[in-house]
Protein backbone atom coordinates (compact mmCIF):
# COMPACT_ATOMS: atom_id res chain seq x y z
CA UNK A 1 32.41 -78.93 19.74
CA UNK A 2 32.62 -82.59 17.95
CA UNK A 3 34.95 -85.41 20.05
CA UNK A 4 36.37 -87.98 19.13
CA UNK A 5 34.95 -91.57 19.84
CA UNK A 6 37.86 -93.74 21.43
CA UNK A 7 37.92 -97.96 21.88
CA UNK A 8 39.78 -99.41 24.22
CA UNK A 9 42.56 -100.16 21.74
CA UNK A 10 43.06 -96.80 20.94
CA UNK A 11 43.04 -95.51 24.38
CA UNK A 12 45.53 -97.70 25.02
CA UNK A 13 47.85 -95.51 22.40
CA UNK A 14 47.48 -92.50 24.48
CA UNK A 15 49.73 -93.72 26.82
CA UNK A 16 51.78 -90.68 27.84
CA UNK A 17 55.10 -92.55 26.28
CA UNK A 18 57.26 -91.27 24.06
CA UNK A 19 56.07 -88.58 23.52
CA UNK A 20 52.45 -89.61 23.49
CA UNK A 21 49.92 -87.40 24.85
CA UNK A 22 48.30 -89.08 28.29
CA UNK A 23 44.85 -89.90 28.08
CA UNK A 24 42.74 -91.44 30.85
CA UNK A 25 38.77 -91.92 30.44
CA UNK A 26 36.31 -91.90 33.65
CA UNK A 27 32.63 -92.96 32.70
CA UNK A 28 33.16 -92.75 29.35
CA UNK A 29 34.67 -89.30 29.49
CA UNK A 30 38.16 -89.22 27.61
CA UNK A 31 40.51 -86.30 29.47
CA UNK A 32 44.20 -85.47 28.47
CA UNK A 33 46.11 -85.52 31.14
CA UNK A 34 49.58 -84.99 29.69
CA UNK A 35 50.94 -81.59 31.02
CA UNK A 36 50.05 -82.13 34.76
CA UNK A 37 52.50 -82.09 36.74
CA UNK A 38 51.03 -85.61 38.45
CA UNK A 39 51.25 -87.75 35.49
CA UNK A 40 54.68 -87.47 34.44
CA UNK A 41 55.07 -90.03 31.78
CA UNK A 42 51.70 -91.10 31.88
CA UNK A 43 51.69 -92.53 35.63
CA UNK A 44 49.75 -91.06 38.39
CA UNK A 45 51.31 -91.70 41.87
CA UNK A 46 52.42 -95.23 40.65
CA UNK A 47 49.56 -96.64 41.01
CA UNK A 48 47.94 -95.54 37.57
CA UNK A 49 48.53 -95.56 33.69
CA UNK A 50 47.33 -93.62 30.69
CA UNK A 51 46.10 -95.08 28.41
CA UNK A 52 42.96 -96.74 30.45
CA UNK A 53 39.60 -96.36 31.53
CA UNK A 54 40.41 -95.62 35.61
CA UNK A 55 36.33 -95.79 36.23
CA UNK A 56 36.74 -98.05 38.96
CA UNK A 57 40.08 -97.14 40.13
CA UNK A 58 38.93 -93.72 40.58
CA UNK A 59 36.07 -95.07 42.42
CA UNK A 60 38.88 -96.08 45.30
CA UNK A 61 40.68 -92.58 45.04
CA UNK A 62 41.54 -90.55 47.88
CA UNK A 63 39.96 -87.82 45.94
CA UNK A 64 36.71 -86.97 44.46
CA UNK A 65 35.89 -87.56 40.61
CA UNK A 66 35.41 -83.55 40.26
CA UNK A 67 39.45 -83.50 40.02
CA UNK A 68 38.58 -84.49 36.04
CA UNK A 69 37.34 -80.62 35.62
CA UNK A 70 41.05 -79.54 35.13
CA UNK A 71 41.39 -81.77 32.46
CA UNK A 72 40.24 -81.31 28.98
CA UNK A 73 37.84 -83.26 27.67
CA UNK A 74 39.17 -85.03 24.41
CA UNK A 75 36.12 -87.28 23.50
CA UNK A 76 34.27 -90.22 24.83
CA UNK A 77 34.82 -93.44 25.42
CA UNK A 78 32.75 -96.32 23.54
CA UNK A 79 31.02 -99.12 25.49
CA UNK A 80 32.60 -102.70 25.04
């Protein structure tokens, strides 16, 4: 299956808003994240936003990475 390669610029347009899809990346890893239920409008427990790599604010989550599995995976993330 071929992904698609993502910058930080156009992460940033996946930012569950009108009508954009939510997309988050973790380690490089972009995941849509639009239909659950905990990212209404692209906002995770107010404390998050699509649209953004959340690699180190994951890293301070009361949860474990493994959460990501749910997602899809919609491609990667390129290195600045």
């Amino acid at each position: 299956m071929q992904t698609r390669r993502f910058n930080r610029e156009e992460l940033s347009r996946y930012d569950g808003k009108n009508g954009a899809p939510a997309y988050i990346a973790y380690e490089g890893v972009v995941y849509d994240v639009t239909r659950s239920f905990l990212w209404p409008d692209g906002e995770h427990q107010a404390f998050h936003a699509a649209g953004a790599d959340l690699t180190a604010s994951l890293r301070e989550a009361p949860h474990e990475s493994d959460v990501l599995t749910q997602f899809s995976i919609v491609g990667t993330l390129e290195a600045d």
